[in-house]
N, C-alpha and C. Protein backbone atom coordinates (compact mmCIF):
# COMPACT_ATOMS: atom_id res chain seq x y z
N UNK A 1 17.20 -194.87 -89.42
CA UNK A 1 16.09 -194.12 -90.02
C UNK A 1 14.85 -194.32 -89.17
N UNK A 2 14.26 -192.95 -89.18
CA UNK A 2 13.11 -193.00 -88.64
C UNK A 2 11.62 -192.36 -89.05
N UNK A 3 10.81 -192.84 -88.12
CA UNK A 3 9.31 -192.32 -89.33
C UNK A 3 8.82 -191.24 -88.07
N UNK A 4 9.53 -190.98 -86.88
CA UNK A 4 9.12 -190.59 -85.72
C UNK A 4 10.20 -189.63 -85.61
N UNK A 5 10.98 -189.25 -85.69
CA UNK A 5 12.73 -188.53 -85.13
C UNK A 5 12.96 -187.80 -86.67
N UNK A 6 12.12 -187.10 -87.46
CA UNK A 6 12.53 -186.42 -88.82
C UNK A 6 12.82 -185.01 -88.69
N UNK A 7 12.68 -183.90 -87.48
CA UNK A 7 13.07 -182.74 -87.92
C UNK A 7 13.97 -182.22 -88.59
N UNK A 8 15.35 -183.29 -87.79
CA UNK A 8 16.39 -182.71 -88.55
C UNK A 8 16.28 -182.78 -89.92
N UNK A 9 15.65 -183.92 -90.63
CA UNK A 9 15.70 -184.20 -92.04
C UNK A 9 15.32 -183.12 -92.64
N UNK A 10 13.64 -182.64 -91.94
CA UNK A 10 13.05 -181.52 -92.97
C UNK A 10 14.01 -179.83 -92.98
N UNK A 11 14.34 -180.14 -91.30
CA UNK A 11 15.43 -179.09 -91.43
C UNK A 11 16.81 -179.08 -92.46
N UNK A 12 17.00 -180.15 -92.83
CA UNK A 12 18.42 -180.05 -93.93
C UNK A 12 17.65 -179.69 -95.03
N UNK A 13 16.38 -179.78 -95.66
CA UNK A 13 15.85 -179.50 -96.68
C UNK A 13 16.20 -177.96 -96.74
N UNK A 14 15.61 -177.39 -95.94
CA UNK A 14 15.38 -176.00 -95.24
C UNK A 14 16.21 -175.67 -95.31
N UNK A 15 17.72 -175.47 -94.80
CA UNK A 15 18.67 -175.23 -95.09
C UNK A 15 19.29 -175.11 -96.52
N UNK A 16 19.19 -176.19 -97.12
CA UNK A 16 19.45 -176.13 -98.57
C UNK A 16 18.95 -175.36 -99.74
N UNK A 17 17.56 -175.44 -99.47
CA UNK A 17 16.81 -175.01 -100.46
C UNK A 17 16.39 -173.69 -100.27
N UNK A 18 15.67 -173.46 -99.19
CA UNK A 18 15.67 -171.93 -99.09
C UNK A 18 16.34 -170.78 -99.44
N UNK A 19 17.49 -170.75 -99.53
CA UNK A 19 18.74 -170.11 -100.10
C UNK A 19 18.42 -170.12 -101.55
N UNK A 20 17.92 -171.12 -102.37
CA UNK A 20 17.89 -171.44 -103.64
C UNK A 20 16.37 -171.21 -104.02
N UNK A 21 15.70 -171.56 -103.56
CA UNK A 21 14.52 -171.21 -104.10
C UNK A 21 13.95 -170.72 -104.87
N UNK A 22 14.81 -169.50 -105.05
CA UNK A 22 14.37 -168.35 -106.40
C UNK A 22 14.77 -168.46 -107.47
N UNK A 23 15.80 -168.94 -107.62
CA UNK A 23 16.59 -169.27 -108.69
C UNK A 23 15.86 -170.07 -110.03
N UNK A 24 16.09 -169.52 -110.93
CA UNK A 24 14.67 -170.06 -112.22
C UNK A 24 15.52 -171.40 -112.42
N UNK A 25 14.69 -172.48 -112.33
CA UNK A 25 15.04 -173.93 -112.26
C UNK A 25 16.32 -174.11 -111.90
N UNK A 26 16.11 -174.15 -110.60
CA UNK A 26 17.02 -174.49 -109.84
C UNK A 26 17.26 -176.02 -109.63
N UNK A 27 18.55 -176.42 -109.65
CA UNK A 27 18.96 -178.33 -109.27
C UNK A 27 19.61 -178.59 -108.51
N UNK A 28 18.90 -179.28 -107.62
CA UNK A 28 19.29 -179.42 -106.03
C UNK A 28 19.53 -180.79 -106.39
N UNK A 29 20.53 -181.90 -105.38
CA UNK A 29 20.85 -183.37 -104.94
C UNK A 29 20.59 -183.72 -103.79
N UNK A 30 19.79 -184.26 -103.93
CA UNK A 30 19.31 -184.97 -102.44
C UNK A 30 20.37 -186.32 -102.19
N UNK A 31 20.95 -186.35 -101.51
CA UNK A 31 22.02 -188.03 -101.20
C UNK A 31 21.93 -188.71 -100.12
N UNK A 32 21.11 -189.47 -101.02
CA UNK A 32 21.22 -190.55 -99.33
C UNK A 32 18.97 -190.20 -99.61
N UNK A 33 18.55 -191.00 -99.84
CA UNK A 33 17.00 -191.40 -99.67
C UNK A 33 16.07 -191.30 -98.31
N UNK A 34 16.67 -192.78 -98.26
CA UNK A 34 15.92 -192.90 -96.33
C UNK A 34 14.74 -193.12 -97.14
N UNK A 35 14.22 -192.68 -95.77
CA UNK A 35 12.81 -192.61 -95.51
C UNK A 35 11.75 -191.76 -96.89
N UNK A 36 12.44 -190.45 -96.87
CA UNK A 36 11.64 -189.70 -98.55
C UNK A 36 11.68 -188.30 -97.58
N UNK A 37 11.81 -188.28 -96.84
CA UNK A 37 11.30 -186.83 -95.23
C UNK A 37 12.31 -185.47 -96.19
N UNK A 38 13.38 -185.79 -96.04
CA UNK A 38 14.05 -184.79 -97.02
C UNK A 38 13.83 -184.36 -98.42
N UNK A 39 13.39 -185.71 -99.00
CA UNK A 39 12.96 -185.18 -100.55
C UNK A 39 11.91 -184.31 -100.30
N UNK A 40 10.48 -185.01 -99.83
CA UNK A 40 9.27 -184.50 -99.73
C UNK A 40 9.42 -182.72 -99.08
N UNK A 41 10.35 -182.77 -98.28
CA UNK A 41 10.43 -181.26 -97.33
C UNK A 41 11.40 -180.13 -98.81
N UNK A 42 12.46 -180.55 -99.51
CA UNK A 42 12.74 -180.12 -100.82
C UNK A 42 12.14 -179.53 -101.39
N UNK A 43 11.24 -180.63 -101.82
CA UNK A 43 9.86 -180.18 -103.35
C UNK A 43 9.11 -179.01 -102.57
N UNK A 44 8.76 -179.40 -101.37
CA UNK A 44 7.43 -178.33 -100.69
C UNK A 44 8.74 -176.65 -100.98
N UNK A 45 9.91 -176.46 -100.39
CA UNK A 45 10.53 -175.31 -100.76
C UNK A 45 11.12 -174.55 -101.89
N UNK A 46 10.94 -175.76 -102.93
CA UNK A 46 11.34 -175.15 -104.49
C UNK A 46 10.00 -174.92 -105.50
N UNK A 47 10.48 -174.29 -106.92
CA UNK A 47 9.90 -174.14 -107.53
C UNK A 47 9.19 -175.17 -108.25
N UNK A 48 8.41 -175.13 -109.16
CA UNK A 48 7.68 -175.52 -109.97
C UNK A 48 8.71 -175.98 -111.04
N UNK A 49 9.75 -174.82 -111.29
CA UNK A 49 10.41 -175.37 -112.45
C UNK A 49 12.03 -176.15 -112.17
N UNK A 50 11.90 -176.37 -110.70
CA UNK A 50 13.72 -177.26 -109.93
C UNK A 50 13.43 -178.71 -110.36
N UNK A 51 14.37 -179.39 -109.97
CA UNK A 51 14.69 -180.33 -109.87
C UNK A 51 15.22 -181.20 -109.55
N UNK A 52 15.09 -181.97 -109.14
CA UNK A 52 15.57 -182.62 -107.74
C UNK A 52 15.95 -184.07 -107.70
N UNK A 53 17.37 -184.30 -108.24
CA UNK A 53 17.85 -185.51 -108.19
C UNK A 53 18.45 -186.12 -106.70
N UNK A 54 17.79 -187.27 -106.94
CA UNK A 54 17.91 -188.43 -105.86
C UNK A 54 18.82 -188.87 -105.90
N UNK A 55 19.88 -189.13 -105.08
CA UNK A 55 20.88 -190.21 -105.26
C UNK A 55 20.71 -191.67 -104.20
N UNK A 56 20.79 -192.82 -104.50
CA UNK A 56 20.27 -193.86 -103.65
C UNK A 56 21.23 -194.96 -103.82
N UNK A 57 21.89 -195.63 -103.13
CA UNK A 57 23.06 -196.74 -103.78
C UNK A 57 22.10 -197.89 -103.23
N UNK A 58 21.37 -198.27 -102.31
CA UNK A 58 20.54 -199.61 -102.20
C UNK A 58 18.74 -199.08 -103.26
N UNK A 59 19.22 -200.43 -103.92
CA UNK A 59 17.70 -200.38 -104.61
C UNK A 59 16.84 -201.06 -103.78
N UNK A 60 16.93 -201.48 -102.69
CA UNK A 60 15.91 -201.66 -101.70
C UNK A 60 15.04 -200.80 -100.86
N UNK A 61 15.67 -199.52 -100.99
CA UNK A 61 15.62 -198.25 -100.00
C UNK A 61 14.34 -197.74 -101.33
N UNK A 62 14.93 -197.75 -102.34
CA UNK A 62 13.93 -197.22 -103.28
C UNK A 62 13.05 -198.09 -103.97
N UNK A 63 12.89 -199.18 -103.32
CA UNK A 63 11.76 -199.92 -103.90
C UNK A 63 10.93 -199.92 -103.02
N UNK A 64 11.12 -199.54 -101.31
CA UNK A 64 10.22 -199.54 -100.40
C UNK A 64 9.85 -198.37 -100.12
N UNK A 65 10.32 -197.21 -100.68
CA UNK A 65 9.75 -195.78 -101.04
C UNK A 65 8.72 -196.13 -101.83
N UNK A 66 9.03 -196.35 -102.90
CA UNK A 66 8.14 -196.96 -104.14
C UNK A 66 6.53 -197.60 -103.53
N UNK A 67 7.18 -198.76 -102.93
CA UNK A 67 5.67 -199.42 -102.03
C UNK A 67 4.69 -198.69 -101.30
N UNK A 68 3.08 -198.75 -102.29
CA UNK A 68 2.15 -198.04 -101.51
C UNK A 68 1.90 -198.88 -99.93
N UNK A 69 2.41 -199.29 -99.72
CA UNK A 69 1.84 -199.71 -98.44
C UNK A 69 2.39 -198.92 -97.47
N UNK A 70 3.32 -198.87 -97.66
CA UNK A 70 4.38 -198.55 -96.92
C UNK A 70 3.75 -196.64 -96.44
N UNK A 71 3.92 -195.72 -97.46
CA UNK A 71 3.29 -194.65 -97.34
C UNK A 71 4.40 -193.44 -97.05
N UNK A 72 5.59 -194.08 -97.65
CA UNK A 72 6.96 -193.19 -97.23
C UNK A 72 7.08 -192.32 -98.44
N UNK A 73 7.71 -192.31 -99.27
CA UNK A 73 8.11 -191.38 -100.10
C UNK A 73 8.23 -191.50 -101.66
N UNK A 74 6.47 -192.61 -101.65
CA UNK A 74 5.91 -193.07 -103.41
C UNK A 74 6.06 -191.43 -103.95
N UNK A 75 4.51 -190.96 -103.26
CA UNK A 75 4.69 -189.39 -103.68
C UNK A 75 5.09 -188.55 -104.24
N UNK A 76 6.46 -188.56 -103.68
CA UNK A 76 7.37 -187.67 -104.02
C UNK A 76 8.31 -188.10 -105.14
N UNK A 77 8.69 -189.69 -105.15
CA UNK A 77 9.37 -190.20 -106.20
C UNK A 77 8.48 -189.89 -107.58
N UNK A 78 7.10 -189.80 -107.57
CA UNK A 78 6.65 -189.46 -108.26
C UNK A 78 6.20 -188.25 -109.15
N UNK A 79 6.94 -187.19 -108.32
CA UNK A 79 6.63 -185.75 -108.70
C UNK A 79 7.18 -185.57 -109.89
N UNK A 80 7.17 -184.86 -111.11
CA UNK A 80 7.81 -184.45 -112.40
C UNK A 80 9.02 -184.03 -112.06
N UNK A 81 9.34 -183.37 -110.97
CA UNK A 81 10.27 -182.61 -111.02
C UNK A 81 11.72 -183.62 -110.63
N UNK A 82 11.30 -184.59 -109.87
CA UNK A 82 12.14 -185.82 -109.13
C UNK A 82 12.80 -186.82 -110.22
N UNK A 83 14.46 -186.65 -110.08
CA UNK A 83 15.05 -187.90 -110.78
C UNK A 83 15.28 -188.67 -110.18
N UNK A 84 15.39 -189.83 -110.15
CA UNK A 84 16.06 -190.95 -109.15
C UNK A 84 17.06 -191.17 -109.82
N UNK A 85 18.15 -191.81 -109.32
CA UNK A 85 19.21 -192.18 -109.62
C UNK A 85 20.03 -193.37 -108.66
N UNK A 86 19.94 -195.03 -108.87
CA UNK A 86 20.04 -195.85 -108.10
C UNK A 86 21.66 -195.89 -108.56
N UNK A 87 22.28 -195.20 -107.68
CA UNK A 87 23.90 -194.99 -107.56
C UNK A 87 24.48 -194.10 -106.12
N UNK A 88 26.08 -194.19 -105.86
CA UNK A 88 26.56 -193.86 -105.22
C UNK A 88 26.10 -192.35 -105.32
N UNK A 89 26.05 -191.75 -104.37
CA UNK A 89 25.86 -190.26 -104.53
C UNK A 89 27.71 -189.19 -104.96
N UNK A 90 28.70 -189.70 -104.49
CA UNK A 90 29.83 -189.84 -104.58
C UNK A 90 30.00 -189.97 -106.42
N UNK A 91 29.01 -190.63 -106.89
CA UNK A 91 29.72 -190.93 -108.79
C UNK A 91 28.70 -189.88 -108.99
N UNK A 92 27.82 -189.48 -108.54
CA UNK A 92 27.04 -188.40 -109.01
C UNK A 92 27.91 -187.23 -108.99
N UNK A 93 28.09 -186.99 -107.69
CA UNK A 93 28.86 -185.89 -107.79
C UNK A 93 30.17 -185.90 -108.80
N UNK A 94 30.71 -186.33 -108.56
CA UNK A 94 31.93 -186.96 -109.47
C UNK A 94 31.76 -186.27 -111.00
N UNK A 95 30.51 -186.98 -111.68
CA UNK A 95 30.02 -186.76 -112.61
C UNK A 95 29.71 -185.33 -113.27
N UNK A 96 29.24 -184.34 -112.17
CA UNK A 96 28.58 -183.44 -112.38
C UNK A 96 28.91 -182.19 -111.96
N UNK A 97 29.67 -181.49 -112.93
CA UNK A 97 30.30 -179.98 -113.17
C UNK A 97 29.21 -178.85 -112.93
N UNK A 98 29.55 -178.08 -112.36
CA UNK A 98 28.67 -176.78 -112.17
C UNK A 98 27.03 -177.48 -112.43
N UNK A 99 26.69 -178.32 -111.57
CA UNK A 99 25.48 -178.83 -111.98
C UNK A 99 24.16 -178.02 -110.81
N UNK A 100 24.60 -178.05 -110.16
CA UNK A 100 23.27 -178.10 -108.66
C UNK A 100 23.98 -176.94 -107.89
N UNK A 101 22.80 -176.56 -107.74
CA UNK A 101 22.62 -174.86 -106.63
C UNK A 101 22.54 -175.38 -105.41
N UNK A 102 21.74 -176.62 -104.64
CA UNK A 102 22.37 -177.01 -103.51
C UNK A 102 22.75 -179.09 -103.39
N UNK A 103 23.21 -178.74 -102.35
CA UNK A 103 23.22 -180.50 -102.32
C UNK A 103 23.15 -180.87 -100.93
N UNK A 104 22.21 -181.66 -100.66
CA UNK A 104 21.99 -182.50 -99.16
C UNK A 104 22.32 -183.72 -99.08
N UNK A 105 23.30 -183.37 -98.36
CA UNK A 105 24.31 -184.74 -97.83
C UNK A 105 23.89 -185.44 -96.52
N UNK A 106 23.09 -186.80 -96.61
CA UNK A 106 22.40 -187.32 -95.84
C UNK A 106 22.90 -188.80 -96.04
N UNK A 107 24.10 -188.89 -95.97
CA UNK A 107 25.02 -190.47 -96.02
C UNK A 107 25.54 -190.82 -94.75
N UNK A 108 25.34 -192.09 -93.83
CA UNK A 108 25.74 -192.10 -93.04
C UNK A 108 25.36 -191.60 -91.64
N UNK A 109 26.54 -191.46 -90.90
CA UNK A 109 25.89 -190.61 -89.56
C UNK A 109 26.99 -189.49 -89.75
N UNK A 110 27.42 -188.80 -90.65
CA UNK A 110 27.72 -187.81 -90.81
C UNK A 110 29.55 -188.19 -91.51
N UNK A 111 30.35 -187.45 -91.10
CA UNK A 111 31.76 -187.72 -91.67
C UNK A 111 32.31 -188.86 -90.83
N UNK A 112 32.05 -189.42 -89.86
CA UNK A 112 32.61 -190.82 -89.40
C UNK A 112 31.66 -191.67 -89.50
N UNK A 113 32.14 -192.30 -90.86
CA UNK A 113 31.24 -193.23 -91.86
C UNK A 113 31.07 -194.31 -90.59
N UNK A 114 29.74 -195.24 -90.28
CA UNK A 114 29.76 -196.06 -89.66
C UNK A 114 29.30 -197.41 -90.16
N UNK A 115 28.12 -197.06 -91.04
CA UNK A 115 27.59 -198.49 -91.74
C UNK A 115 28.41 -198.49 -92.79
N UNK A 116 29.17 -198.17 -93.67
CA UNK A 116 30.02 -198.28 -94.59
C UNK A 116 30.88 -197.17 -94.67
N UNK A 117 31.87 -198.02 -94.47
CA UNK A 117 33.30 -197.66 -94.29
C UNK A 117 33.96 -196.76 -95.83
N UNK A 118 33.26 -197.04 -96.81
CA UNK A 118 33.36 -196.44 -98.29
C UNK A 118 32.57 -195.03 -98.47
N UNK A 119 31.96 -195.37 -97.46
CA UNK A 119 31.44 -193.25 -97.31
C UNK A 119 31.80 -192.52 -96.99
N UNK A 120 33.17 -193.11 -96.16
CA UNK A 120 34.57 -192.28 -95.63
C UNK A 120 34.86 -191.09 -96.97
N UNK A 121 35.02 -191.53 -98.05
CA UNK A 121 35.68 -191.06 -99.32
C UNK A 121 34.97 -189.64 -99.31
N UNK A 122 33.58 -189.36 -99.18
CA UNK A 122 32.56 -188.36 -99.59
C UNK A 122 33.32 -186.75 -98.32
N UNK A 123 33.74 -187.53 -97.88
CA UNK A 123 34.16 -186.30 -96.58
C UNK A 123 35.42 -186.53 -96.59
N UNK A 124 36.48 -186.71 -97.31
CA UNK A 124 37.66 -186.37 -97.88
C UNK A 124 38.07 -185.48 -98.22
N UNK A 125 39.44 -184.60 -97.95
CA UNK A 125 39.44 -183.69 -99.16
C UNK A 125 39.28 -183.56 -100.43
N UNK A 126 39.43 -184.88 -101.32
CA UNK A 126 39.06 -184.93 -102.14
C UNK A 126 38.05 -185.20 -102.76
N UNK A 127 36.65 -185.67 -101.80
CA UNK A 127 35.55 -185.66 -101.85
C UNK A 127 34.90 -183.94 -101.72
N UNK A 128 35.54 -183.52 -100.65
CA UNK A 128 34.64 -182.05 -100.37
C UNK A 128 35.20 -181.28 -101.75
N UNK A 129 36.46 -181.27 -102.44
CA UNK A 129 36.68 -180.81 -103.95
C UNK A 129 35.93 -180.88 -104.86
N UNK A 130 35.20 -182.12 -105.00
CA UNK A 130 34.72 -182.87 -105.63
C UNK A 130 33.23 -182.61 -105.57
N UNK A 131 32.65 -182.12 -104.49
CA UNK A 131 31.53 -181.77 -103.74
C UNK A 131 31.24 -179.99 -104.81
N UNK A 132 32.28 -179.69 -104.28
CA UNK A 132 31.90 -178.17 -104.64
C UNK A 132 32.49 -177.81 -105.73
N UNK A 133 33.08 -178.05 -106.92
CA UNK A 133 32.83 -178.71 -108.44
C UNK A 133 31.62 -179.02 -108.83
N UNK A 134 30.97 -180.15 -108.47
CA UNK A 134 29.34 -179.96 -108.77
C UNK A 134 28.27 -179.27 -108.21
N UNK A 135 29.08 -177.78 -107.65
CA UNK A 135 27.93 -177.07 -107.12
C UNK A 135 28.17 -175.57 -108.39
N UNK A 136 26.97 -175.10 -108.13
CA UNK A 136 27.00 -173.79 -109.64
C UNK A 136 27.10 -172.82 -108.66
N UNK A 137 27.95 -171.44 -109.41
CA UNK A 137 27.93 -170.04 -108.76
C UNK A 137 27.47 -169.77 -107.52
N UNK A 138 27.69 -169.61 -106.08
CA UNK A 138 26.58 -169.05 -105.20
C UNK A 138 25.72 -170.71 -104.36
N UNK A 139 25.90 -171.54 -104.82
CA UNK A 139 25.31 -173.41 -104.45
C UNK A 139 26.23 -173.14 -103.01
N UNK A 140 25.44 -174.16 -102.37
CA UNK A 140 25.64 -174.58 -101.02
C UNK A 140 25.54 -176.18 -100.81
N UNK A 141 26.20 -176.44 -100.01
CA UNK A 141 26.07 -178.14 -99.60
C UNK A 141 25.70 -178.39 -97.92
N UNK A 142 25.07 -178.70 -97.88
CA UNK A 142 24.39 -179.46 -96.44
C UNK A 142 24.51 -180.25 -95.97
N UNK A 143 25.77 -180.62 -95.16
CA UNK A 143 25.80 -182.35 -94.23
C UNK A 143 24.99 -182.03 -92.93
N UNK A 144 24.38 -183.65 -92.95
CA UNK A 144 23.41 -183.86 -91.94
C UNK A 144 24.50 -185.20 -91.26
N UNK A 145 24.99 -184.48 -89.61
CA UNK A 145 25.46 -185.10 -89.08
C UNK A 145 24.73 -185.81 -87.46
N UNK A 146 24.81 -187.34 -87.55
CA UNK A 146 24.64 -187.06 -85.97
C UNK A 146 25.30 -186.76 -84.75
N UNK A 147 26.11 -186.17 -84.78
CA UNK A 147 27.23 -185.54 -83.44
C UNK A 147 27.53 -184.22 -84.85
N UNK A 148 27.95 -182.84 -83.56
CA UNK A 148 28.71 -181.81 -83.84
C UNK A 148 29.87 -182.79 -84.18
N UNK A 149 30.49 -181.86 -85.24
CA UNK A 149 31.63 -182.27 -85.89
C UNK A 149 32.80 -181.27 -86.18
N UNK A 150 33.34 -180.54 -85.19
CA UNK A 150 34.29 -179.50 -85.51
C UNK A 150 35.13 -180.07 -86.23
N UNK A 151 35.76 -180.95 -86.31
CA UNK A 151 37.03 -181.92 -87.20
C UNK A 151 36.68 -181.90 -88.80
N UNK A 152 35.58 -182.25 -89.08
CA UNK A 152 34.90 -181.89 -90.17
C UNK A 152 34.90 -180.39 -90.92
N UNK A 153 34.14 -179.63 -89.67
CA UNK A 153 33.96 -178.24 -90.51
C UNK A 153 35.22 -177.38 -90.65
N UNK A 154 36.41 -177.48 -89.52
CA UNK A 154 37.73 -177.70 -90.17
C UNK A 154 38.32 -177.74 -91.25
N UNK A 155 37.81 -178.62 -91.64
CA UNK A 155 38.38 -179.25 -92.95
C UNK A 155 37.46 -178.77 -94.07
N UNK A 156 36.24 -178.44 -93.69
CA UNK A 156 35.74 -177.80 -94.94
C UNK A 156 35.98 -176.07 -95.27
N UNK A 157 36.68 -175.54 -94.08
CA UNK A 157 37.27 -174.37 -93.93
C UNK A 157 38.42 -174.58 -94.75
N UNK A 158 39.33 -175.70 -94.43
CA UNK A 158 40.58 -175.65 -94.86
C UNK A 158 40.58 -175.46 -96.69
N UNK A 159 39.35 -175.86 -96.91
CA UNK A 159 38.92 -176.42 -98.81
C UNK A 159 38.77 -174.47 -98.66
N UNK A 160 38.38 -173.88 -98.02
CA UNK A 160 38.14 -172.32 -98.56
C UNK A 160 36.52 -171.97 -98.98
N UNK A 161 36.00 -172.96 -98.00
CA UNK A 161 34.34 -173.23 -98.33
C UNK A 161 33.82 -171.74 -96.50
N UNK A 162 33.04 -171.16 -96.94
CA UNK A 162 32.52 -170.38 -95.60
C UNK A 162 31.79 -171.91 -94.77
N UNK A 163 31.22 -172.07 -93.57
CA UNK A 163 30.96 -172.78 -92.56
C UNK A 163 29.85 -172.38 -91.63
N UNK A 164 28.60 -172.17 -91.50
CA UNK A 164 27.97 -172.26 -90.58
C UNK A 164 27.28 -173.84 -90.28
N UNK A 165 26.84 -173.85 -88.85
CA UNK A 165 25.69 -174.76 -88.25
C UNK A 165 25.09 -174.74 -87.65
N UNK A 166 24.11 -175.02 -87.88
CA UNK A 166 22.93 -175.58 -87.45
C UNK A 166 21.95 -176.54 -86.42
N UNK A 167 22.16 -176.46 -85.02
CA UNK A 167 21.43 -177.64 -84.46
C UNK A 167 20.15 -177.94 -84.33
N UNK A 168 19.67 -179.22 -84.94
CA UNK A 168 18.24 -179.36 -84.98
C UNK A 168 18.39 -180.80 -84.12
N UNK A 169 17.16 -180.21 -83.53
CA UNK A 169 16.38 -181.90 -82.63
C UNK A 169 16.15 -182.84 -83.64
N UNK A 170 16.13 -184.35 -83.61
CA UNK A 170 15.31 -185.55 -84.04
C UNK A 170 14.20 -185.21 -84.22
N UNK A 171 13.59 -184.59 -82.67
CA UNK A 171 11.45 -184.91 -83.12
C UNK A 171 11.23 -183.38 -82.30
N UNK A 172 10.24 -182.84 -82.91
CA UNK A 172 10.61 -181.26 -82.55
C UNK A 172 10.42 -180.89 -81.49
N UNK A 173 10.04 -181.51 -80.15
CA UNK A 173 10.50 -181.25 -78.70
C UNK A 173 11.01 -182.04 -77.69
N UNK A 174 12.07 -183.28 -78.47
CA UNK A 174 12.77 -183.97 -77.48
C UNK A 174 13.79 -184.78 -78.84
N UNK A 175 14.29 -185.46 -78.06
CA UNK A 175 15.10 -186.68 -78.87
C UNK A 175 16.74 -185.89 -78.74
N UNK A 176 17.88 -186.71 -79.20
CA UNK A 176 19.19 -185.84 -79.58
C UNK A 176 19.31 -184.98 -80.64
N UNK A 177 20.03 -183.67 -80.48
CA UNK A 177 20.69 -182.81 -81.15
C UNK A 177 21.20 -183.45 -82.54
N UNK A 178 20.85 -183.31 -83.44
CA UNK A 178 21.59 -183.40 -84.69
C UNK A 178 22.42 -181.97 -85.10
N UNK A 179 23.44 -182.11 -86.00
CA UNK A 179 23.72 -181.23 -86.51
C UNK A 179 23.67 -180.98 -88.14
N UNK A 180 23.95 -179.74 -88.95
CA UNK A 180 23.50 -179.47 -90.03
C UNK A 180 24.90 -178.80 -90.56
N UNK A 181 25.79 -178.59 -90.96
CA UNK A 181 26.74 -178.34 -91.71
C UNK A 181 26.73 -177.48 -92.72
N UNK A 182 26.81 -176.45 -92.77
CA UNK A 182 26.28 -175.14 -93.77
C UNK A 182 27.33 -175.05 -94.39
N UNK A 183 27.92 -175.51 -95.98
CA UNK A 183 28.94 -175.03 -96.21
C UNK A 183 29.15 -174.33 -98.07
N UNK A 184 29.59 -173.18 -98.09
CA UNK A 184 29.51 -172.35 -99.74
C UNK A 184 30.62 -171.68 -99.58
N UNK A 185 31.38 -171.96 -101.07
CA UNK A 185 31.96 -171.36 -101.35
C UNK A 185 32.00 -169.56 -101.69
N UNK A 186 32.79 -168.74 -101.61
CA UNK A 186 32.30 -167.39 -101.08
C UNK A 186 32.25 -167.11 -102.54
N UNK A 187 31.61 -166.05 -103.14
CA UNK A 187 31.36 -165.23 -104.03
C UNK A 187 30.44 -164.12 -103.95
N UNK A 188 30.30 -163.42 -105.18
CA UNK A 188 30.09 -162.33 -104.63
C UNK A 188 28.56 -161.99 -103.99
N UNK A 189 27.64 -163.13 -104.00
CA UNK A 189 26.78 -162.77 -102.95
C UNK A 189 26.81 -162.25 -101.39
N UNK A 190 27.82 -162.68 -100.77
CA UNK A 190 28.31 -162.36 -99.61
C UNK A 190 28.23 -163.59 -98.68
N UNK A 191 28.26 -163.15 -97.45
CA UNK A 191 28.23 -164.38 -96.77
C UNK A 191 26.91 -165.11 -96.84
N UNK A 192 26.83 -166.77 -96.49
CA UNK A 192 25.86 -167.44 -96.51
C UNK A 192 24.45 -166.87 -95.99
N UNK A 193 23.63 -167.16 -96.74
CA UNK A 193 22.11 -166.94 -96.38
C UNK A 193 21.75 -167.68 -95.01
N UNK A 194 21.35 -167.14 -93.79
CA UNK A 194 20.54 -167.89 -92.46
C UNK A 194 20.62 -166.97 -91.73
């Protein structure tokens, strides 16, 4: 994580939410905290009446959001519209049937889990099932990877999900390529919004 290298972050917001935006209270999942760069870039693209649950599995991550000193993402934890939720983002989803119009998947360094080996599960087939189950009518899901990942979007083809991506820089005129993972199930809106 960084306080210097965030485009891609605000770009996965962007991706997610824009598509959704209009939608009268719309409920987006933010997964995976960090820094706050994604929440904060969220709230600025939705409505007044969305809502925007956090998913966070270290309560350290969200207690130093929390800390005014710090100056990361009190703010935004604070907005009306913001739930937190100090859990796996994985039992969230799990949990939650036709819930959220989009979801930003910001676990890890993308589908080859590296700091924890248990985030493997979220980019499973039975995780990406599981993924788009808790998305409503027309919802989209957003992995934020660091390396292109054809092996991945593969596999989210193979689930019967449409697939675009996205490459965004770290810092908006240098740093490495991130990638962005565009993935919705088809209905009758047509193909994905971008």
């Amino acid at each position: 994580m960084s306080t210097r290298r965030t485009h891609s972050e605000l770009a996965l917001a962007e991706a997610a939410c824009v598509p959704v935006a209009s939608r009268p209270s719309a409920q987006v999942l933010v997964g995976g905290l960090g820094l706050g760069f994604t929440l904060r870039a969220a709230l600025g693209h939705l409505g007044t009446d969305a809502t925007a649950v956090v998913a966070e599995i270290v309560p350290a991550v969200i207690d130093w959001n929390r800390n005014p000193e710090y100056g990361l993402g009190g703010d935004a934890l604070r907005d009306p519209r913001v739930v937190i939720r100090q859990a796996d983002v994985l039992d969230v989803i799990r949990e939650s049937t036709d819930a959220f119009d989009a979801i930003m998947l910001d676990i890890d360094n993308g589908a080859n889990a590296i700091t924890n080996a248990g985030n493997q599960a979220l980019y499973s087939a039975k995780g990406i099932r599981a993924t788009v189950k808790a998305l409503r009518t027309g919802g989209l899901v957003v992995y934020w990877s660091a390396v292109a990942d054809v092996r991945f979007a593969k596999a989210l083809r193979s689930e019967g999900l449409e697939v675009s991506t996205i490459r965004s820089r770290a810092h908006t005129t240098a740093g490495p390529q991130h990638e962005l993972i565009v993935a919705r199930a088809p209905d009758a809106t047509g193909p994905l919004a971008r």
